[in-house]
C-alpha atoms as a PDB file:
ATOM      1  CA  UNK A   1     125.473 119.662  70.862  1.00  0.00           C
ATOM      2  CA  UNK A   2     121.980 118.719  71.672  1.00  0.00           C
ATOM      3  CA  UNK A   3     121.301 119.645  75.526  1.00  0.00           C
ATOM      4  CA  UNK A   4     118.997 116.906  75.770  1.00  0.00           C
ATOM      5  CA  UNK A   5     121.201 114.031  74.696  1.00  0.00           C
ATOM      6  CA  UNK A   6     123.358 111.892  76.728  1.00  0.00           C
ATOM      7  CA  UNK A   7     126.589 112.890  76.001  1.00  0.00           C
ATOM      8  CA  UNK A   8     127.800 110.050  78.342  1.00  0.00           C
ATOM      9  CA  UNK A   9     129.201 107.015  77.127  1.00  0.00           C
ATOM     10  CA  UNK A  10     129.124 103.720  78.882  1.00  0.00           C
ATOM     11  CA  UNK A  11     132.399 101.280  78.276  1.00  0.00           C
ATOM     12  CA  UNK A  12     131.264  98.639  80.379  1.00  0.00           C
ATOM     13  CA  UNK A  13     129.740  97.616  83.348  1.00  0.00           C
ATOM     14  CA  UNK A  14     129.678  95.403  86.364  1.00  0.00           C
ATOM     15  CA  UNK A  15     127.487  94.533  89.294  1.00  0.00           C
ATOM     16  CA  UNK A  16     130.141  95.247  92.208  1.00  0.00           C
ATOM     17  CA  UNK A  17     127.138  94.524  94.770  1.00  0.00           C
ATOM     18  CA  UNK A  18     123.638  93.212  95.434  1.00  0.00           C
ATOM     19  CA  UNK A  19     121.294  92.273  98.049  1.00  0.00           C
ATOM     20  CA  UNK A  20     117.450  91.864  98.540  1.00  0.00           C
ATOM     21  CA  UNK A  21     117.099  95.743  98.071  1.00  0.00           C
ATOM     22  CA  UNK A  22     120.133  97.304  95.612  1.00  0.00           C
ATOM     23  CA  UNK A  23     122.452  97.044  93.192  1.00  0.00           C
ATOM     24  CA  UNK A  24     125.726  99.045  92.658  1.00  0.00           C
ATOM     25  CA  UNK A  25     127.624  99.187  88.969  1.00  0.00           C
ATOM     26  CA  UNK A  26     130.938  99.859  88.368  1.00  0.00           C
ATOM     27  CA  UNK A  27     130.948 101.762  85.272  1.00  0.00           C
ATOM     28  CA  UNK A  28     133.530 102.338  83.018  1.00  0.00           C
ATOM     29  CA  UNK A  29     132.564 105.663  81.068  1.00  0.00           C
ATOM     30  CA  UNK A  30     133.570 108.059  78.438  1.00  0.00           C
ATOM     31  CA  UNK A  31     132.683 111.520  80.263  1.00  0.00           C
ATOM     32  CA  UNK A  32     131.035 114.399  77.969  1.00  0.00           C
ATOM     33  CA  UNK A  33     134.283 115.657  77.371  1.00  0.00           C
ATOM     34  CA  UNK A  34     135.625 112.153  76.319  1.00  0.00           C
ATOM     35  CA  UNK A  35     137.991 111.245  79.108  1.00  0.00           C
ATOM     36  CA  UNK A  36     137.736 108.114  80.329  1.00  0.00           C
ATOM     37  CA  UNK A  37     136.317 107.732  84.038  1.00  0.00           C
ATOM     38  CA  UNK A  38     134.417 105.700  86.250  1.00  0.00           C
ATOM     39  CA  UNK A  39     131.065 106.419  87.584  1.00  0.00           C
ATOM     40  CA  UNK A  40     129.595 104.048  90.327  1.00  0.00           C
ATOM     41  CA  UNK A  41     125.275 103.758  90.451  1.00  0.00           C
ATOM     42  CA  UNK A  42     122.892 102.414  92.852  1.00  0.00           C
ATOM     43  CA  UNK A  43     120.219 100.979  91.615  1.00  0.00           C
ATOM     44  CA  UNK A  44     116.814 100.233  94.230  1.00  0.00           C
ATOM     45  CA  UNK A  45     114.881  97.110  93.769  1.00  0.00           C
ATOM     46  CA  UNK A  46     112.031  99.130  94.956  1.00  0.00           C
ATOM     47  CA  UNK A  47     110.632 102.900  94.332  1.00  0.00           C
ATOM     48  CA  UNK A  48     110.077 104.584  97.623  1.00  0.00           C
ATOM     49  CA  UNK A  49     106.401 106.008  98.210  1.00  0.00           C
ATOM     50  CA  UNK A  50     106.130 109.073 100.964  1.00  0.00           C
ATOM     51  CA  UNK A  51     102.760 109.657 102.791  1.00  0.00           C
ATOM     52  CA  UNK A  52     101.355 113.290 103.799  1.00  0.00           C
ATOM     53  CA  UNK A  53      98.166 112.094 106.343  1.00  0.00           C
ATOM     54  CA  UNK A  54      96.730 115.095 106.840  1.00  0.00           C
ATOM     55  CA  UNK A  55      93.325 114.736 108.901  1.00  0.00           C
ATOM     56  CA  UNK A  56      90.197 116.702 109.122  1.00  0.00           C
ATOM     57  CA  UNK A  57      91.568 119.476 111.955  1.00  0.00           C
ATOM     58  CA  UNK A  58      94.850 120.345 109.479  1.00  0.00           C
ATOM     59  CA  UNK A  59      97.392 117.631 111.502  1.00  0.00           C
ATOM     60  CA  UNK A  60      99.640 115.417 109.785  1.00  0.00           C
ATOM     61  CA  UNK A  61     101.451 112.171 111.144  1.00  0.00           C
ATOM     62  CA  UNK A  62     105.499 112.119 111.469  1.00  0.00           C
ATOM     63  CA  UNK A  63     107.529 108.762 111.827  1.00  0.00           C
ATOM     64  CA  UNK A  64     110.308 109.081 114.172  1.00  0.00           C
ATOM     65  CA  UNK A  65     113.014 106.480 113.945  1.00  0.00           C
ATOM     66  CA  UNK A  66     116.361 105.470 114.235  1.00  0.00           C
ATOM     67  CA  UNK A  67     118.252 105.428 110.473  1.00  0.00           C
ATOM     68  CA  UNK A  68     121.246 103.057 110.621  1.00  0.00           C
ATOM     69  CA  UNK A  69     123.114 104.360 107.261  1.00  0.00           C
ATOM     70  CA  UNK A  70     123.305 107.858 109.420  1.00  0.00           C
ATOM     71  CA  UNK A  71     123.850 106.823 112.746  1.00  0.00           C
ATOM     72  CA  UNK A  72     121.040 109.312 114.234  1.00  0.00           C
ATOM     73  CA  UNK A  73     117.118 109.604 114.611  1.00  0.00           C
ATOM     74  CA  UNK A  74     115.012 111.261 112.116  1.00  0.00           C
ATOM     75  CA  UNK A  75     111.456 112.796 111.706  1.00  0.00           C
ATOM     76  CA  UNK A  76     109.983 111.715 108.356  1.00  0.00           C
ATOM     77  CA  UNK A  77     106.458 111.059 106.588  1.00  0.00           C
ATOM     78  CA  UNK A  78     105.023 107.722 106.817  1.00  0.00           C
ATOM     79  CA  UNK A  79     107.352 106.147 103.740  1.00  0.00           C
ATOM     80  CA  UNK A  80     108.330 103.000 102.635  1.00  0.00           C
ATOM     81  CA  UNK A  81     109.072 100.790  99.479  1.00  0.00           C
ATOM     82  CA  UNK A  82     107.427  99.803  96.450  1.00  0.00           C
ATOM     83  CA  UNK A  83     108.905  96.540  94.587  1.00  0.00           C
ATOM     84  CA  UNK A  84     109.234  97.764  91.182  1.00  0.00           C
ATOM     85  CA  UNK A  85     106.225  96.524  88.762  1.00  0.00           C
ATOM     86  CA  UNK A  86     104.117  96.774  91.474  1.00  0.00           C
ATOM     87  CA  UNK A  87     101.268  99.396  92.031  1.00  0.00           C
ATOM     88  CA  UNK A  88     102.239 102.478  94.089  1.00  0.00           C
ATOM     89  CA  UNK A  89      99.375 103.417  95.332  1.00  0.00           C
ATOM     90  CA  UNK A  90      98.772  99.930  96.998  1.00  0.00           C
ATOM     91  CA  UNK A  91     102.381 100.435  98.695  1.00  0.00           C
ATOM     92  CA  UNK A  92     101.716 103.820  99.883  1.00  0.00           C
ATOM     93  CA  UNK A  93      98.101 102.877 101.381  1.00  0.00           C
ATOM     94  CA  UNK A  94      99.679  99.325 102.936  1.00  0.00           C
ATOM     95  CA  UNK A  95     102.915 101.941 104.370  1.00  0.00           C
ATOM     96  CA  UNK A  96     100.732 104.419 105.951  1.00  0.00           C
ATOM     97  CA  UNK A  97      98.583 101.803 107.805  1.00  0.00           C
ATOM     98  CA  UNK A  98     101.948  99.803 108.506  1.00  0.00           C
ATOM     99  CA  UNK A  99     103.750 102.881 110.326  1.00  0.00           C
ATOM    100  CA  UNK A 100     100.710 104.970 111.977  1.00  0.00           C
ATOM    101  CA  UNK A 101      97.230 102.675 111.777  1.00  0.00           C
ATOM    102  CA  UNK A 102      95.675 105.088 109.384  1.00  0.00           C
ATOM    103  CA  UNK A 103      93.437 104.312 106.625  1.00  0.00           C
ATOM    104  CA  UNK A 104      92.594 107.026 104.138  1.00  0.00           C
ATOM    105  CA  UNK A 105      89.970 106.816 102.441  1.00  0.00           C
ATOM    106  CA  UNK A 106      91.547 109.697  99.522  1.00  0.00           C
ATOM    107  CA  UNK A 107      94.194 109.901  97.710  1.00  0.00           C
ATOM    108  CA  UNK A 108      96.042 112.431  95.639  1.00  0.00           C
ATOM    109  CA  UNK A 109      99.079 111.960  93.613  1.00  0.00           C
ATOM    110  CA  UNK A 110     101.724 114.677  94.510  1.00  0.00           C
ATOM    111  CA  UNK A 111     104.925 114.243  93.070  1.00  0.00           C
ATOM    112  CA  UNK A 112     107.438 111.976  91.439  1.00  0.00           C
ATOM    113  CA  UNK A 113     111.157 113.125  92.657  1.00  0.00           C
ATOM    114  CA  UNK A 114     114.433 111.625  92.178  1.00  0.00           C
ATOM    115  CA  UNK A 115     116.170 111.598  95.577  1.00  0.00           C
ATOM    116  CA  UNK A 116     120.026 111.420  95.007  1.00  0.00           C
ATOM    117  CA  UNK A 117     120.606 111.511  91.177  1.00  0.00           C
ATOM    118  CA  UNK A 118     124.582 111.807  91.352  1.00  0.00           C
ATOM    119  CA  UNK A 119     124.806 108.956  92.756  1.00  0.00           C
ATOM    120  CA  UNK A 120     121.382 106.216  92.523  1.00  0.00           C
ATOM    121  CA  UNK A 121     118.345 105.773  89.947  1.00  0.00           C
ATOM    122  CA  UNK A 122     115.847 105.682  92.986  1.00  0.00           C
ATOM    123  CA  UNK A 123     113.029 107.578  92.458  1.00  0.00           C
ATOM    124  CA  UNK A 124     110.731 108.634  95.105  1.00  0.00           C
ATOM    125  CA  UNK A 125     106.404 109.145  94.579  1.00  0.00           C
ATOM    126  CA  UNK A 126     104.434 111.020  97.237  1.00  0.00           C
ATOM    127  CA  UNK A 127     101.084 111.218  98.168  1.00  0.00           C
ATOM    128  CA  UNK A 128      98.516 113.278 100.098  1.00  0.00           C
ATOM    129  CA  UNK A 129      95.706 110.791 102.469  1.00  0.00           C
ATOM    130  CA  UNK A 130      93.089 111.562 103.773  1.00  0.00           C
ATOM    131  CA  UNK A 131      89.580 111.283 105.054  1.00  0.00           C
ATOM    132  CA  UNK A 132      91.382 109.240 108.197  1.00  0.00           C
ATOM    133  CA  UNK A 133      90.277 106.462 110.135  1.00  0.00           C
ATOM    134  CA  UNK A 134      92.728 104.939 113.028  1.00  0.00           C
ATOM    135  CA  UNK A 135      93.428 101.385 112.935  1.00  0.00           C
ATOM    136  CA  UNK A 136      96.066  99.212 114.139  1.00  0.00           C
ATOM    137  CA  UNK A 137      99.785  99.348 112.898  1.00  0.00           C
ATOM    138  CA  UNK A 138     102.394  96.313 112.153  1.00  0.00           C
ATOM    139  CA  UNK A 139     105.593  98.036 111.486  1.00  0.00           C
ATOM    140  CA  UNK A 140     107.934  95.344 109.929  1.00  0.00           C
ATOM    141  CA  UNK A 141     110.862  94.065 112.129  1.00  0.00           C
ATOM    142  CA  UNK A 142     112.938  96.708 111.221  1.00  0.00           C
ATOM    143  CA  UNK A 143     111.526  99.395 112.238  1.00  0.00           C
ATOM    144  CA  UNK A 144     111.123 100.656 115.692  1.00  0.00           C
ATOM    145  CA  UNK A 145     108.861 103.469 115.145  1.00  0.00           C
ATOM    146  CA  UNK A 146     107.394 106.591 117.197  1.00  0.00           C
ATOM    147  CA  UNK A 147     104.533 108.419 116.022  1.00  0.00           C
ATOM    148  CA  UNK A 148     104.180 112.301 116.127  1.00  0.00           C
ATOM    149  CA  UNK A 149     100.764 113.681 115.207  1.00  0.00           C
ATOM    150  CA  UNK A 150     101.242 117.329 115.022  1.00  0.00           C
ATOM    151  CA  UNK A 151      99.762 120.714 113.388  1.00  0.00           C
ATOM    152  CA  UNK A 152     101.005 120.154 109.491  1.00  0.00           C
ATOM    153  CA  UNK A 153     102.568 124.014 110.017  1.00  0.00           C
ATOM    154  CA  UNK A 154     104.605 122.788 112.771  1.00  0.00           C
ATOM    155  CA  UNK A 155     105.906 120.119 110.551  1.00  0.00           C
ATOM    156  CA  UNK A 156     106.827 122.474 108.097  1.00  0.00           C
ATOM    157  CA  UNK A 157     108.315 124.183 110.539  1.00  0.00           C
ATOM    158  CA  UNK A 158     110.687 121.212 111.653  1.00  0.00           C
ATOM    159  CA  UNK A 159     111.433 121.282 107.630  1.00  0.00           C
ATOM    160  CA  UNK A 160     112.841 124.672 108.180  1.00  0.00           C
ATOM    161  CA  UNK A 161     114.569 124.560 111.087  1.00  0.00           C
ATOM    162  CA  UNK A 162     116.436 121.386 109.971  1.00  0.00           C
ATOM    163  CA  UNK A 163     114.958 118.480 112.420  1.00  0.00           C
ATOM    164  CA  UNK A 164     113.704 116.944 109.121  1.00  0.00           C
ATOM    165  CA  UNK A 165     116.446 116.425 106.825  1.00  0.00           C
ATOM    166  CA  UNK A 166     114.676 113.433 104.855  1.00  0.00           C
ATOM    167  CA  UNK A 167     114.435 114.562 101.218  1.00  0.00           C
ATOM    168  CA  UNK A 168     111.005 112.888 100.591  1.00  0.00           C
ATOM    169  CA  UNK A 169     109.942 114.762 103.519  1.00  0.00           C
ATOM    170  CA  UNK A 170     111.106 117.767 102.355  1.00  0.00           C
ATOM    171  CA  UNK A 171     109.920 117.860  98.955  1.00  0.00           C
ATOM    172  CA  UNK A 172     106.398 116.834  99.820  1.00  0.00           C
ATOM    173  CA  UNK A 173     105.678 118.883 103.192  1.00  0.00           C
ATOM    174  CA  UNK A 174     106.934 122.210 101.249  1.00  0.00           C
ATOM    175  CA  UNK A 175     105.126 121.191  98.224  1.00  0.00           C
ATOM    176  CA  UNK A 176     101.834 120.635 100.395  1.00  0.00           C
ATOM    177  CA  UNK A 177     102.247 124.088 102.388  1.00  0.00           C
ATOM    178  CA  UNK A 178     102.589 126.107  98.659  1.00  0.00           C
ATOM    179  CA  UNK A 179      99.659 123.985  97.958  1.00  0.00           C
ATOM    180  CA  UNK A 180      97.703 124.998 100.733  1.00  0.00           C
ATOM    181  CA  UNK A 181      99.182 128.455 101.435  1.00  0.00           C
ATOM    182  CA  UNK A 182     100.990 127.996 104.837  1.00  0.00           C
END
């Protein structure tokens, strides 16, 4: 058998929910062994974009906020969504100035990441800003945010130690300290 190939087979299918923001499927499946089974998939209406600020004295930005679906706060990077078809780098610029105020005037491209792929399609892009200037923020009526600007070690640090448990802020905070040797 080819490793590569989708040894999956999809019966059928039906949209069991939907709102502004997701879909979930029912799926009726053939698994790889060839039972039947049922698999159920979320599908986002938007991609989520993560932000890394990082300014000129090595601090980064943390958004501290209240996350219904877990029923507790949670440290993460400035993140947000992108409607699909849309450009991601205009979602992650208009996110970070949304959440913190800050306009970067650089931008890399860090990573593309799939953030639950048991269970949803969503796939996560994160970036690095900066060259920061403060500004205003606007979060959206949703969000009632706190801001944290802190030492980006120390915010690996809260990676470690398990205050940040958000998977986009995972990935990209460890991926910046390899980058940067911290």
């Amino acid at each position: 058998m080819d490793s590569f190939k989708n040894p999956w087979q999809t019966l059928d299918s039906t949209v069991a929910y939907e709102n502004n923001w997701l879909t979930v499927r029912h799926e009726n499946v053939l698994t790889p062994a060839g039972t039947p089974g049922i698999y159920g998939v979320v599908s986002f209406k938007n991609k989520a974009v993560g932000v890394i600020p990082i300014d000129a004295d090595g601090n980064t930005y943390l958004v501290g906020q209240y996350r219904y679906p877990l029923t507790e706060y949670s440290w993460e990077i400035p993140e947000g969504g992108a409607p699909v078809g849309t450009d991601l780098l205009d979602s992650a610029q208009r996110e970070l100035q949304e959440e913190t105020g800050l306009v970067a005037r650089r931008w890399t491209k860090m990573a593309r990441i799939h953030t639950s792929n048991s269970a949803t399609d969503e796939e996560g892009f994160i970036y690095i800003a900066e060259d920061l200037t403060p500004g205003p923020h606007a979060p959206e009526e949703t969000e009632a945010l706190q801001l944290l600007k802190l030492p980006l070690n120390e915010a690996v640090a809260m990676v470690m130690d398990g205050r940040i448990t958000d998977s986009i802020s995972m990935a990209g905070l460890l991926m910046v300290a390899r980058q940067r040797g911290i």
